[in-house]
C-alpha atoms as a PDB file:
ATOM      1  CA  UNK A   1       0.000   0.000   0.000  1.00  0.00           C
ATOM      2  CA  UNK A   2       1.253   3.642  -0.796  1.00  0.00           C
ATOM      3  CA  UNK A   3       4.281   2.218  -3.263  1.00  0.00           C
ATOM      4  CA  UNK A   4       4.143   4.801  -5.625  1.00  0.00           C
ATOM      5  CA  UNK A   5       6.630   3.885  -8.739  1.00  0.00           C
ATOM      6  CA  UNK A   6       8.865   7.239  -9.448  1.00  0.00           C
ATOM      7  CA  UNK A   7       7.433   8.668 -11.975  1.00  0.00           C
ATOM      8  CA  UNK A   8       4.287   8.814 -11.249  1.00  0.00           C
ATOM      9  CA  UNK A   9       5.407   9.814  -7.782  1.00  0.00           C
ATOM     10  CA  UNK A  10       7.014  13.302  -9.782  1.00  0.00           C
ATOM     11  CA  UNK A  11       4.063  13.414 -11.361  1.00  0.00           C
ATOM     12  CA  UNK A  12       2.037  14.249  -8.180  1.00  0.00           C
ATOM     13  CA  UNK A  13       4.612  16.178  -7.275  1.00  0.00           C
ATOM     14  CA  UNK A  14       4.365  18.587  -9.609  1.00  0.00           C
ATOM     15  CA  UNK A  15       0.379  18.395  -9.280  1.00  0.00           C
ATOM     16  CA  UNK A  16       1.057  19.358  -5.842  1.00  0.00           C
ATOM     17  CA  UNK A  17       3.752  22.123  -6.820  1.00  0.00           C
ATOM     18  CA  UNK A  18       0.788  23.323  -9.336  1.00  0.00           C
ATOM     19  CA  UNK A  19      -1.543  23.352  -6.792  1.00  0.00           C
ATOM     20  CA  UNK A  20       0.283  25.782  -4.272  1.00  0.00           C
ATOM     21  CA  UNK A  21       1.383  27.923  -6.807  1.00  0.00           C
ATOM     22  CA  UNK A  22      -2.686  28.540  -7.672  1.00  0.00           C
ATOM     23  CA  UNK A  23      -3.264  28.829  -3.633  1.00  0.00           C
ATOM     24  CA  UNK A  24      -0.374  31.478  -3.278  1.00  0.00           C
ATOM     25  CA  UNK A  25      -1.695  33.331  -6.495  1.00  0.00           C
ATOM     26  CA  UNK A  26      -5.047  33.870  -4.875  1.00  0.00           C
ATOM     27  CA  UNK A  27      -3.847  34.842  -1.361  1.00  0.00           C
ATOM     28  CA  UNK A  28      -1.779  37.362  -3.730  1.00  0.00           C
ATOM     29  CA  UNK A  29      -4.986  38.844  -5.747  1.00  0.00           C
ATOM     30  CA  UNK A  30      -6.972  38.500  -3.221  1.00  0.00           C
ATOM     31  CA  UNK A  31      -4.795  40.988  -1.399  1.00  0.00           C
ATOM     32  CA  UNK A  32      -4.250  43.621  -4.170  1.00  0.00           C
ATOM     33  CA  UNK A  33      -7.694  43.494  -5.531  1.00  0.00           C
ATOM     34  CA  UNK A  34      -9.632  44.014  -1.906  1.00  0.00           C
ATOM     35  CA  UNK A  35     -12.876  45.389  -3.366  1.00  0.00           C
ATOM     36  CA  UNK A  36     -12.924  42.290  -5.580  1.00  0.00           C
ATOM     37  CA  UNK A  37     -14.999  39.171  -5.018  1.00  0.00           C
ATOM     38  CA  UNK A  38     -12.890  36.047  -5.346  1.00  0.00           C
ATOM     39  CA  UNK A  39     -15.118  33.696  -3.374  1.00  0.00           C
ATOM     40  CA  UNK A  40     -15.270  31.316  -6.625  1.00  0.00           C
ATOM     41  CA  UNK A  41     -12.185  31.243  -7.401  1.00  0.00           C
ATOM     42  CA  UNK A  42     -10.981  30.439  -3.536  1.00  0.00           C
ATOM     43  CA  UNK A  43     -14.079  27.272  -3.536  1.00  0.00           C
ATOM     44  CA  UNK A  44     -12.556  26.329  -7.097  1.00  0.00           C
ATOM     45  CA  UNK A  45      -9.007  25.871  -5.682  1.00  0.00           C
ATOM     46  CA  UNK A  46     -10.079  24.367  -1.784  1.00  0.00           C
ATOM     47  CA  UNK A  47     -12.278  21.545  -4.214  1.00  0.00           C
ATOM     48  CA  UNK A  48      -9.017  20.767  -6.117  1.00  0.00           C
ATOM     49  CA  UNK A  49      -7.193  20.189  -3.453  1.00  0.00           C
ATOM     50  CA  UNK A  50     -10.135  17.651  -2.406  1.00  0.00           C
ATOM     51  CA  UNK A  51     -10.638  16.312  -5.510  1.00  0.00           C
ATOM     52  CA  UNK A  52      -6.708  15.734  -6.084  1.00  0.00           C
ATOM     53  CA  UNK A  53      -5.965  14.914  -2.646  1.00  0.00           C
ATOM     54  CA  UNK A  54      -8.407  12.167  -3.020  1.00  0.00           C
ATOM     55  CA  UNK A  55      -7.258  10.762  -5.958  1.00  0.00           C
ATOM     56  CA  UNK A  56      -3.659  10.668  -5.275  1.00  0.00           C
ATOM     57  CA  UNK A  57      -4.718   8.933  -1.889  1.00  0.00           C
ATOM     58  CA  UNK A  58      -6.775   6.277  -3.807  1.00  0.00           C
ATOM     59  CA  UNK A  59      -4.089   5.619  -6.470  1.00  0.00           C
ATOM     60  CA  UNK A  60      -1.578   5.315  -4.302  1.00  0.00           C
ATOM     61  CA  UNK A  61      -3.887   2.328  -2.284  1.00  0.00           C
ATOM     62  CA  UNK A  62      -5.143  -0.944  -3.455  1.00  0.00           C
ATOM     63  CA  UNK A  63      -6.040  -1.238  -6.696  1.00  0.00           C
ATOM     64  CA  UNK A  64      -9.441  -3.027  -5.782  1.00  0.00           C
ATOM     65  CA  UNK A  65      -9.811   0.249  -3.594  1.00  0.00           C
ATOM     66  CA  UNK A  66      -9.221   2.632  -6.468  1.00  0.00           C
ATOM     67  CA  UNK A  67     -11.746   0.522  -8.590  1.00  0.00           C
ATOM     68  CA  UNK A  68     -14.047   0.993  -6.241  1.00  0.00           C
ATOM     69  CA  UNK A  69     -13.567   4.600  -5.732  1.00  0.00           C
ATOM     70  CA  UNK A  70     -14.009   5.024  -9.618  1.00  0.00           C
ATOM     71  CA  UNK A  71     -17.385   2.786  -9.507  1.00  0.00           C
ATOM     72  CA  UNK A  72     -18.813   5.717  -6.739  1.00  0.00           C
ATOM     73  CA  UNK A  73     -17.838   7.958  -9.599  1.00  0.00           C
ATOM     74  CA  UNK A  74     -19.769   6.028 -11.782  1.00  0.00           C
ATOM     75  CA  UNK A  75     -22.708   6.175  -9.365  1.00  0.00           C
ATOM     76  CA  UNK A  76     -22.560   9.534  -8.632  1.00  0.00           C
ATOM     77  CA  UNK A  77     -22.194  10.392 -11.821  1.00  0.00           C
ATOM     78  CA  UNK A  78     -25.226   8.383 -12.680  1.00  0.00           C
ATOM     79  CA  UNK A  79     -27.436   9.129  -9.794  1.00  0.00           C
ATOM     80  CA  UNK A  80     -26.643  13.092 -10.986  1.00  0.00           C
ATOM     81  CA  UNK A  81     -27.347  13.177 -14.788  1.00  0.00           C
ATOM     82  CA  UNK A  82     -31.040  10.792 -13.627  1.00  0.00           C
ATOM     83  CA  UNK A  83     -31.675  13.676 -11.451  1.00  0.00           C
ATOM     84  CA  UNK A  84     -31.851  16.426 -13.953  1.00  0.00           C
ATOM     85  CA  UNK A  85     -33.223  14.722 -17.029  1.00  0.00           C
ATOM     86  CA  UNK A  86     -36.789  14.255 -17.436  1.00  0.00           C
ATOM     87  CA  UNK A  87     -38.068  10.240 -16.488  1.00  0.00           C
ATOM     88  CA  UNK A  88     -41.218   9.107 -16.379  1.00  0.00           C
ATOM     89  CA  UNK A  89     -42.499   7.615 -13.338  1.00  0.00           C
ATOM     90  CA  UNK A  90     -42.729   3.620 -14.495  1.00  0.00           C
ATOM     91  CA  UNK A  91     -38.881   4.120 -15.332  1.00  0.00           C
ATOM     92  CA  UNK A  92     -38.361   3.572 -11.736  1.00  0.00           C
ATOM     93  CA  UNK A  93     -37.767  -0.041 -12.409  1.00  0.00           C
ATOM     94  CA  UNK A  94     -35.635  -0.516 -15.349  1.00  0.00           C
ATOM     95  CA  UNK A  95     -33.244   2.201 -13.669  1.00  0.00           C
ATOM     96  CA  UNK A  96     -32.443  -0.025 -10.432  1.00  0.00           C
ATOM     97  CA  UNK A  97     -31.037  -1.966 -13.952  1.00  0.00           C
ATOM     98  CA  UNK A  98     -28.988   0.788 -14.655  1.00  0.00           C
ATOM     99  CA  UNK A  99     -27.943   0.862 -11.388  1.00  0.00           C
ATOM    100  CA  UNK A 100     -27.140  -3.067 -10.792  1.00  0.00           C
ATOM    101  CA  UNK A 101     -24.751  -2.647 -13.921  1.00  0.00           C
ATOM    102  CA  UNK A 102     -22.104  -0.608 -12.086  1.00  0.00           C
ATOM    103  CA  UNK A 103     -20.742  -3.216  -9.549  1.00  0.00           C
ATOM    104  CA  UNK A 104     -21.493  -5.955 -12.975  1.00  0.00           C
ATOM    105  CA  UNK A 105     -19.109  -3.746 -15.454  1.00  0.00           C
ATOM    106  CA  UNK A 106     -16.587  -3.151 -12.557  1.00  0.00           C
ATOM    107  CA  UNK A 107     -16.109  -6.709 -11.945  1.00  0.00           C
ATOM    108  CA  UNK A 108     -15.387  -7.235 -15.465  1.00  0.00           C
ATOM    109  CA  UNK A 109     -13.159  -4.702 -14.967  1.00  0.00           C
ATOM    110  CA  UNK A 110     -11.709  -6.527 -11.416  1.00  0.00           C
ATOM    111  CA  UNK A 111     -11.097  -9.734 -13.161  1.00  0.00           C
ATOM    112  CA  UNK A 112      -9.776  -8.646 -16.394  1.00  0.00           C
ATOM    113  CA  UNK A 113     -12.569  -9.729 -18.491  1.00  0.00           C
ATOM    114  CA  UNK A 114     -11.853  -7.685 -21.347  1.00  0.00           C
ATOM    115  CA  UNK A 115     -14.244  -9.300 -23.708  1.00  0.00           C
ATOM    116  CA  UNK A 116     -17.223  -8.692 -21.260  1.00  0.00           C
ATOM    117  CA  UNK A 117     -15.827  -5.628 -20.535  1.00  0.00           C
ATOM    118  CA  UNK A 118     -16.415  -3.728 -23.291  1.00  0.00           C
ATOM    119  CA  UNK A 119     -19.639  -5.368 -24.979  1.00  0.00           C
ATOM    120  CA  UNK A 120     -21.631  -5.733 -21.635  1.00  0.00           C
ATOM    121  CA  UNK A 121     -22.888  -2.062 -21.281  1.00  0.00           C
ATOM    122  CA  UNK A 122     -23.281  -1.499 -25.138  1.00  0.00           C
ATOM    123  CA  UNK A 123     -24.875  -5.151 -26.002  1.00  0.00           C
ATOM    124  CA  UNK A 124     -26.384  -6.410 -23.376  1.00  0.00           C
ATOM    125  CA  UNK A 125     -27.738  -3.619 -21.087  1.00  0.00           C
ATOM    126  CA  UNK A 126     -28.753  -1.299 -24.062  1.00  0.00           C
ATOM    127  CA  UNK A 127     -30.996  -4.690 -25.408  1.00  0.00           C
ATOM    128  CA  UNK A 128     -31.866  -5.319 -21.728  1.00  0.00           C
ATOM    129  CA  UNK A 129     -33.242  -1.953 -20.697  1.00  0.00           C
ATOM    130  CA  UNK A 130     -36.167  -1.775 -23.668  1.00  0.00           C
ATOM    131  CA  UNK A 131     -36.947  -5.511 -22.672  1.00  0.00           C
ATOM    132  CA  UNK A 132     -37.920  -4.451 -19.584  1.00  0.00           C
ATOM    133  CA  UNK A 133     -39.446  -1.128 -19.955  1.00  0.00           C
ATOM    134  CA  UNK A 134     -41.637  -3.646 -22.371  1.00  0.00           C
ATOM    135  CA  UNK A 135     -42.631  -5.252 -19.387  1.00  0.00           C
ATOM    136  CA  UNK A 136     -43.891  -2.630 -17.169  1.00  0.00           C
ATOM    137  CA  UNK A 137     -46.577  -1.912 -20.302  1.00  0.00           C
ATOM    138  CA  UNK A 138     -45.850   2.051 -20.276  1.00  0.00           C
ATOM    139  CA  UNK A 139     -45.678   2.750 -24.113  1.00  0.00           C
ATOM    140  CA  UNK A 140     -46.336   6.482 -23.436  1.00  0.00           C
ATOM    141  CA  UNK A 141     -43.135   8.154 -24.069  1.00  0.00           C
ATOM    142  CA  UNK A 142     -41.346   4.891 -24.368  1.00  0.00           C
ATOM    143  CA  UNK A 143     -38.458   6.086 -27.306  1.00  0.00           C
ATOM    144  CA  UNK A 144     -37.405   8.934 -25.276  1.00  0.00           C
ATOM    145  CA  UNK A 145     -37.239   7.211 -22.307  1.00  0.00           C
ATOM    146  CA  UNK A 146     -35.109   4.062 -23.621  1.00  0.00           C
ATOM    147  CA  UNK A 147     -32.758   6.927 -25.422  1.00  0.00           C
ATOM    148  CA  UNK A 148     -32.266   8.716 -21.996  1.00  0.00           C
ATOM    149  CA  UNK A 149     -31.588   5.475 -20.227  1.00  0.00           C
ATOM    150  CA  UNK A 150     -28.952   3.984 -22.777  1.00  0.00           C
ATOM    151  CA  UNK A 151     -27.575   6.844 -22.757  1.00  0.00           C
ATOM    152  CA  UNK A 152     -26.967   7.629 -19.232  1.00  0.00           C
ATOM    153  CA  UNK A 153     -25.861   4.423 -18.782  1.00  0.00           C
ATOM    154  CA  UNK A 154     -23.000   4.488 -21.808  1.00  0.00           C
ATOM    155  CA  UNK A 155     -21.884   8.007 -20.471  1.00  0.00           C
ATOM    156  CA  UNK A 156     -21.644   7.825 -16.297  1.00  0.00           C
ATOM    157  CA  UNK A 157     -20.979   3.752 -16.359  1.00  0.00           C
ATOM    158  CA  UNK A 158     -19.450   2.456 -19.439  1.00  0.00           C
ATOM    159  CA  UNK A 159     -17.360   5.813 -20.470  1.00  0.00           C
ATOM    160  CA  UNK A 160     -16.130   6.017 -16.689  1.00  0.00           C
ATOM    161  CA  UNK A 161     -15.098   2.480 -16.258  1.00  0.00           C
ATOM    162  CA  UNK A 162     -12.250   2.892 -19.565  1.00  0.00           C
ATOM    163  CA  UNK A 163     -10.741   4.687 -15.960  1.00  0.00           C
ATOM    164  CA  UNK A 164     -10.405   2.036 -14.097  1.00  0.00           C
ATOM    165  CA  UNK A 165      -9.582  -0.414 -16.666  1.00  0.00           C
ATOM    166  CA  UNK A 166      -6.291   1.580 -17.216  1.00  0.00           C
ATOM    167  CA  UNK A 167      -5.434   0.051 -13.688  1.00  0.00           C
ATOM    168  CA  UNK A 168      -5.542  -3.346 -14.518  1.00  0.00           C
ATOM    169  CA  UNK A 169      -3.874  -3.328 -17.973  1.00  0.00           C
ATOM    170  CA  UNK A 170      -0.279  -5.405 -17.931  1.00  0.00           C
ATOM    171  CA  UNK A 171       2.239  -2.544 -16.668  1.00  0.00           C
ATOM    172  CA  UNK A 172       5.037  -1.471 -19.592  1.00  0.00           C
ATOM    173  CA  UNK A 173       6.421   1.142 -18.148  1.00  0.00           C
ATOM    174  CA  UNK A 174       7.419   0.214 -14.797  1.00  0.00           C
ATOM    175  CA  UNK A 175       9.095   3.718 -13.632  1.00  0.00           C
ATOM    176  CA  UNK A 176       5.138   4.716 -14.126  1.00  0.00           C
ATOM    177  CA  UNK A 177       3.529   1.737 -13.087  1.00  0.00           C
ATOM    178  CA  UNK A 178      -0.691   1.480 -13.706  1.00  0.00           C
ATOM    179  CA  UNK A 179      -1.368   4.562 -11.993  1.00  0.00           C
ATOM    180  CA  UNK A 180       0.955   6.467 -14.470  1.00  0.00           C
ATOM    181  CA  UNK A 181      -1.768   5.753 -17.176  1.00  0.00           C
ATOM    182  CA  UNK A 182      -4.394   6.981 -15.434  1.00  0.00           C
ATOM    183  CA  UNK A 183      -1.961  10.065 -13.603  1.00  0.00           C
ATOM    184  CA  UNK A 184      -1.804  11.293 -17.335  1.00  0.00           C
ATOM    185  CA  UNK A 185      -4.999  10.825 -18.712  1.00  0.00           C
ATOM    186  CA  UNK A 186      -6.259  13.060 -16.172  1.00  0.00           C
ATOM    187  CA  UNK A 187      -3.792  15.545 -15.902  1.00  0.00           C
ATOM    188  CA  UNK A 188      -3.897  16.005 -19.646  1.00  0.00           C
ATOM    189  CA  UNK A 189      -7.535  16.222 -19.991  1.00  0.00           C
ATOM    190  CA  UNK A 190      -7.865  18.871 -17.322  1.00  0.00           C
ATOM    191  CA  UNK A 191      -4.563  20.667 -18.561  1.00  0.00           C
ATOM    192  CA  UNK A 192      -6.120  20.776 -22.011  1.00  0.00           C
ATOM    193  CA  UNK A 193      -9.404  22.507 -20.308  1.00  0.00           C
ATOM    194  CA  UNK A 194      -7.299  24.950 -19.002  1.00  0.00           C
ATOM    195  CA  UNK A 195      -5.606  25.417 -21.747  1.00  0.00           C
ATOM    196  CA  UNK A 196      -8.339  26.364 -23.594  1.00  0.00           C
ATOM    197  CA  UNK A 197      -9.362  29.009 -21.612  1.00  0.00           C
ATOM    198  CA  UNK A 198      -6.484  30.688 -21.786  1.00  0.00           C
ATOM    199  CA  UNK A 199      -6.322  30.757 -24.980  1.00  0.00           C
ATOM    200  CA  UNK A 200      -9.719  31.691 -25.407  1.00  0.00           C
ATOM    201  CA  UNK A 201      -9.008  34.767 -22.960  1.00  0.00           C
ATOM    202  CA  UNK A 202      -6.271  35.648 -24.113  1.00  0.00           C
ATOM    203  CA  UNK A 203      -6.369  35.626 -28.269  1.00  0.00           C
ATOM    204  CA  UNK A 204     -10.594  34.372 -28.564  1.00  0.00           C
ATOM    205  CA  UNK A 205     -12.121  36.476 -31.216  1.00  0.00           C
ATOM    206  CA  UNK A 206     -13.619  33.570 -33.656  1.00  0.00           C
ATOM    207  CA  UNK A 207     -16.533  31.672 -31.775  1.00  0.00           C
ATOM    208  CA  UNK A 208     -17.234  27.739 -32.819  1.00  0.00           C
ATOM    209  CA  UNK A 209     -20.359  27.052 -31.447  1.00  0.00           C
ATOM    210  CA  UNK A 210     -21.863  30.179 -29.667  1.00  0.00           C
ATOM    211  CA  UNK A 211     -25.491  28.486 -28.987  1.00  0.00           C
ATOM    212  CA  UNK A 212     -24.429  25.924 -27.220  1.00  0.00           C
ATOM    213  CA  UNK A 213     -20.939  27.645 -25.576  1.00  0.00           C
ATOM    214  CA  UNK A 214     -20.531  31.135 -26.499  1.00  0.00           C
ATOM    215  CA  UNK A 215     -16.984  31.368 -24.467  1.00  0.00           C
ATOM    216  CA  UNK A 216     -15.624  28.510 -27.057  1.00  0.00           C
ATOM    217  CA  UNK A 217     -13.428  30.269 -29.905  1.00  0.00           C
ATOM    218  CA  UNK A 218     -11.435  28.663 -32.508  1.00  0.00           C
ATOM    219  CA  UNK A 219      -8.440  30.579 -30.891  1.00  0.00           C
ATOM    220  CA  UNK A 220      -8.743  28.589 -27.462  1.00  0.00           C
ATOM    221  CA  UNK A 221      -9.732  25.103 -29.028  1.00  0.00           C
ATOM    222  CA  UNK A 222      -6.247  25.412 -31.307  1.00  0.00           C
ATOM    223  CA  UNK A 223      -4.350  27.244 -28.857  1.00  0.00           C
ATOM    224  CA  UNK A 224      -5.145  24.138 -26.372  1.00  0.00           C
ATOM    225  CA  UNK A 225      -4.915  21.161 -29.012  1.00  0.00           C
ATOM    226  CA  UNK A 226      -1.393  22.321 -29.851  1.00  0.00           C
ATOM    227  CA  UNK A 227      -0.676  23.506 -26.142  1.00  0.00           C
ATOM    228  CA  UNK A 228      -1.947  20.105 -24.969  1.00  0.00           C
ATOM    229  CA  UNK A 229      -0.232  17.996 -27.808  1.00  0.00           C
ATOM    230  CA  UNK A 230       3.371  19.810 -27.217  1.00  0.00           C
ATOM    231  CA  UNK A 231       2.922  18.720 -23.436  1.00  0.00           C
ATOM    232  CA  UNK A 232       2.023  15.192 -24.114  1.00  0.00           C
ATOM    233  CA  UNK A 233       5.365  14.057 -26.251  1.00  0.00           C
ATOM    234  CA  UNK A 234       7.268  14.716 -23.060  1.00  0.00           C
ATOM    235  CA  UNK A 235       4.358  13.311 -20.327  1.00  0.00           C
ATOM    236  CA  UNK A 236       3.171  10.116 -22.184  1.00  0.00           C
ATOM    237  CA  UNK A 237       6.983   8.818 -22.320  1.00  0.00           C
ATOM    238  CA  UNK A 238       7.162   9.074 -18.661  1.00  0.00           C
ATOM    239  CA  UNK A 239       3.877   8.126 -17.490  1.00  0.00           C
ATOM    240  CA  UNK A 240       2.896   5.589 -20.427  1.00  0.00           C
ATOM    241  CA  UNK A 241       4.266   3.047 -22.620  1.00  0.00           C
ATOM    242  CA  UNK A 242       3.505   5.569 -25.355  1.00  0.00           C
ATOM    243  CA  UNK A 243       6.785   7.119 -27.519  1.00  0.00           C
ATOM    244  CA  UNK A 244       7.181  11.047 -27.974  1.00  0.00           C
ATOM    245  CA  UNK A 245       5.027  10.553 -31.457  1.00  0.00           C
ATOM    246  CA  UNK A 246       2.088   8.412 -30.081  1.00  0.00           C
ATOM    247  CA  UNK A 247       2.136  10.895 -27.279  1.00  0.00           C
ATOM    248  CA  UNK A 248       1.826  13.601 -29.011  1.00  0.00           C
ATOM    249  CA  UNK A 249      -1.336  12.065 -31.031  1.00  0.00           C
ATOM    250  CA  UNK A 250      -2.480  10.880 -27.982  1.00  0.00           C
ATOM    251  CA  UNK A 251      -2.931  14.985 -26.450  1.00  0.00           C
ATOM    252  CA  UNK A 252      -4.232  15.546 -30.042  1.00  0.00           C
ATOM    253  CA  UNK A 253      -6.876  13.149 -29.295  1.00  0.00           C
ATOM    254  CA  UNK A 254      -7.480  14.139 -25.775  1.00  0.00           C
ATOM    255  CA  UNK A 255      -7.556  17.966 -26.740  1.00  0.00           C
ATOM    256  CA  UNK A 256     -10.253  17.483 -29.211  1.00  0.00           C
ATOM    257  CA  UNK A 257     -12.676  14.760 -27.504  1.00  0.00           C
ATOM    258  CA  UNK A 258     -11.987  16.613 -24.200  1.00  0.00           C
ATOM    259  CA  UNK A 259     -13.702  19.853 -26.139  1.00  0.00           C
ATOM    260  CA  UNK A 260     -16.850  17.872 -27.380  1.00  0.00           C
ATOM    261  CA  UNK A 261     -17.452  16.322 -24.464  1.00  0.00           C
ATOM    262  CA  UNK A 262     -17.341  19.673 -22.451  1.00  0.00           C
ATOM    263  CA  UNK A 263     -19.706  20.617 -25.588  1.00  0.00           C
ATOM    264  CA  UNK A 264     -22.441  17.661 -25.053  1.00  0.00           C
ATOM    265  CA  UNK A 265     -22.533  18.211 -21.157  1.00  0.00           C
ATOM    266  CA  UNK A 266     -22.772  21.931 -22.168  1.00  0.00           C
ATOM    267  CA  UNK A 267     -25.923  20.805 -24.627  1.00  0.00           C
ATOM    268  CA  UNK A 268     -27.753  19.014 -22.308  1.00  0.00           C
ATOM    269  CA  UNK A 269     -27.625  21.847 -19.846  1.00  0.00           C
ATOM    270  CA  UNK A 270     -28.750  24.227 -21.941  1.00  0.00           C
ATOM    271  CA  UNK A 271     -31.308  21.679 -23.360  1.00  0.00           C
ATOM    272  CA  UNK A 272     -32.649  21.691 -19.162  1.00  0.00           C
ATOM    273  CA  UNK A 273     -31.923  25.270 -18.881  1.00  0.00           C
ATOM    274  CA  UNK A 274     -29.638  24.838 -16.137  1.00  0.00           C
ATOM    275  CA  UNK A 275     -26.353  26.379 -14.824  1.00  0.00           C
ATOM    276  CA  UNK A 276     -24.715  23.457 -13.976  1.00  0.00           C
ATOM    277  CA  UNK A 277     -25.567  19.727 -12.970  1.00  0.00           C
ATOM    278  CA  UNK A 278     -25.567  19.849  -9.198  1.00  0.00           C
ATOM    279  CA  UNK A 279     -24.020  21.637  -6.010  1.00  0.00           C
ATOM    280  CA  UNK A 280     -21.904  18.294  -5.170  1.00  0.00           C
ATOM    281  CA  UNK A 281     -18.408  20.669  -5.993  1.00  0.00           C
ATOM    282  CA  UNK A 282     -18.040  23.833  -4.571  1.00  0.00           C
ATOM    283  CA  UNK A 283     -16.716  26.156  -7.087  1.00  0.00           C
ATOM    284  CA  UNK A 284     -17.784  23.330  -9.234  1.00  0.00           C
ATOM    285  CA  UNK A 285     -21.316  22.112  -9.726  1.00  0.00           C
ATOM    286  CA  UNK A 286     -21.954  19.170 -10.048  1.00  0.00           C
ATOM    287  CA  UNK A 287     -19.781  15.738 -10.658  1.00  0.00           C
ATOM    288  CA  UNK A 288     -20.492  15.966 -14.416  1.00  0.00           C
ATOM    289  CA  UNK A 289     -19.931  19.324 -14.611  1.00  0.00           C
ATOM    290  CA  UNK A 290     -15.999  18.268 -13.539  1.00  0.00           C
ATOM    291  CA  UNK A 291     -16.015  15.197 -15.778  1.00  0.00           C
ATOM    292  CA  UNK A 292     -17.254  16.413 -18.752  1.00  0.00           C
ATOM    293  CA  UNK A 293     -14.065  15.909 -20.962  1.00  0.00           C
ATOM    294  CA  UNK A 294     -13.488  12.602 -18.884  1.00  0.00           C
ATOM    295  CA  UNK A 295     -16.463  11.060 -19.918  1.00  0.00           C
ATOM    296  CA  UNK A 296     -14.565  11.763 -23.647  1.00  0.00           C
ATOM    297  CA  UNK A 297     -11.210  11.490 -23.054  1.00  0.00           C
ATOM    298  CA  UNK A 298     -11.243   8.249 -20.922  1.00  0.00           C
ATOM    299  CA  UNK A 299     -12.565   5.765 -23.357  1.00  0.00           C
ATOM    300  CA  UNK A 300     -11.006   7.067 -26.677  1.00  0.00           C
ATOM    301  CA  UNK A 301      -7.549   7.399 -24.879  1.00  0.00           C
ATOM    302  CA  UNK A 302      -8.066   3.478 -23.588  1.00  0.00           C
ATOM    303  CA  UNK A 303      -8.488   2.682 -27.272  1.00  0.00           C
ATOM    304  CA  UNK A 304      -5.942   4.163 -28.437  1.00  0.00           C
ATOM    305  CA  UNK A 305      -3.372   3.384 -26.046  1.00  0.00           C
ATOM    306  CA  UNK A 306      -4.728  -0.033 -26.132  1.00  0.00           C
ATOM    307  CA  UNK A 307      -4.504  -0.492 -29.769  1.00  0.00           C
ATOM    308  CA  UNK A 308      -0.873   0.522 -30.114  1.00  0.00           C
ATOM    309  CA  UNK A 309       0.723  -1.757 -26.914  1.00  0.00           C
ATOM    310  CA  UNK A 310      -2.111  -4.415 -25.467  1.00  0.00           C
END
């Protein structure tokens, strides 16, 4: 418990180093600009520190703990997105299904079970769910419902779980170890976010989408793709099994899913006309208002990596 292979030990280290640096900056502003309110910004950072601090302390455990801490995600996750989209009252019982499929596609995960792994969720809970909506004799509604349903479940469940399959894959590059792989897919994703922003503030004249995110400008989603990318040929050597070329296609890849998946969650809030998803985060929202680009990023990245070395 707690052996933490070295580069994935600098790796929180610098997370760490990151995170100061942001708490110092703030005490700084927050001194000079007196009149200004920086309450977000000071709940943004303490939740990081939570958020990270949790993670690091779950990585660094068991990895049957840290699959288990990524299946609460899952049902967090889940339990949030339910909560906010519109279900019809018979649903009740074909979403305890949805809900029994979490600890079923995490001990696929557990055991290694790659073939059920990845065709349980898409196969044989997206046939199930209809079958038994069927059942309870509600036809009232009934496409919209099975569409909100398979889709929850693919997004908070199946998309999440790529996560914690990057824990169990055969280690190949042991100065990393498992959690390396998982160390940079989320440090990359959320770099990219940032990224993004800045560039956005900073050079964003040119919006992309403006219904659906009028802060998104082709400035920001470049700036961060090639931000991102650069990053990635020197992190995915250290962290992954990946070389300085797959790394940098794999930050190509995480730049751009990471900016359509901030775009769906984006979507369906604006499709609810709501601010954010929930109040779980200060500073936040909601838990997929923070794993937005994860619910991207994690899957596609699996692929990928697991396509070029498993």
């Amino acid at each position: 418990m707690f052996n933490v292979p070295d580069h994935s030990l600098y790796a929180m280290a610098l997370v760490g180093l990151i995170l100061i640096t942001a708490t110092l900056a703030y005490l700084v502003i927050s001194q000079i600009q007196r009149d200004t309110d920086h309450q977000e910004l000071k709940l943004r950072i303490q939740s990081w520190w939570w958020i990270i601090g949790a993670f690091f302390v779950v990585l660094a455990s068991n990895t049957h703990f840290a699959l288990a801490f990524i299946g609460f995600l899952s049902f967090l996750a889940l339990k949030e997105f339910l909560s906010i989209v519109p279900r019809r009252q018979t649903d009740r019982r074909a979403i305890f299904w949805l809900y029994l499929s979490i600890p079923l596609q995490y001990y696929w995960v557990a055991t290694q079970w790659y073939g059920m792994f990845i065709i349980f969720i898409p196969v044989y809970i997206f046939l199930f769910i209809p079958i038994r909506m069927v059942l309870i004799g509600d036809t009232k509604g009934f496409i919209k419902s099975a569409g909100i349903l398979n889709w929850a479940v693919m997004l908070c469940v199946f998309s999440i779980s790529h996560l914690g399959y990057l824990l169990v894959l055969p280690v190949k590059n042991s100065e990393a170890g498992a959690i390396g792989l998982v160390l940079y897919l989320l440090f990359t994703t959320q770099f990219n976010d940032v990224c993004q922003y800045v560039w956005g503030k900073l050079l964003g004249k040119h919006k992309i989408i403006p219904k659906v995110s009028p802060n998104k400008t082709w400035q920001g989603f470049i700036g961060g793709v090639f931000t991102t990318a650069t990053l990635s040929c020197f992190v995915a050597p250290a962290l992954t099994p990946l070389s300085t070329l797959q790394g940098a296609g794999a930050g190509i890849l995480i730049a751009v899913t990471g900016f359509f998946g901030d775009l769906v969650i984006s979507s369906v809030k604006r499709d609810l006309q709501i601010k954010d998803t929930g109040v779980m985060i200060p500073g936040h929202g909601g838990i997929l208002d923070r794993m937005d680009s994860l619910l991207y990023t994690s899957p596609l990245f699996f692929h990928y990596l697991y396509y070029l070395h498993y």
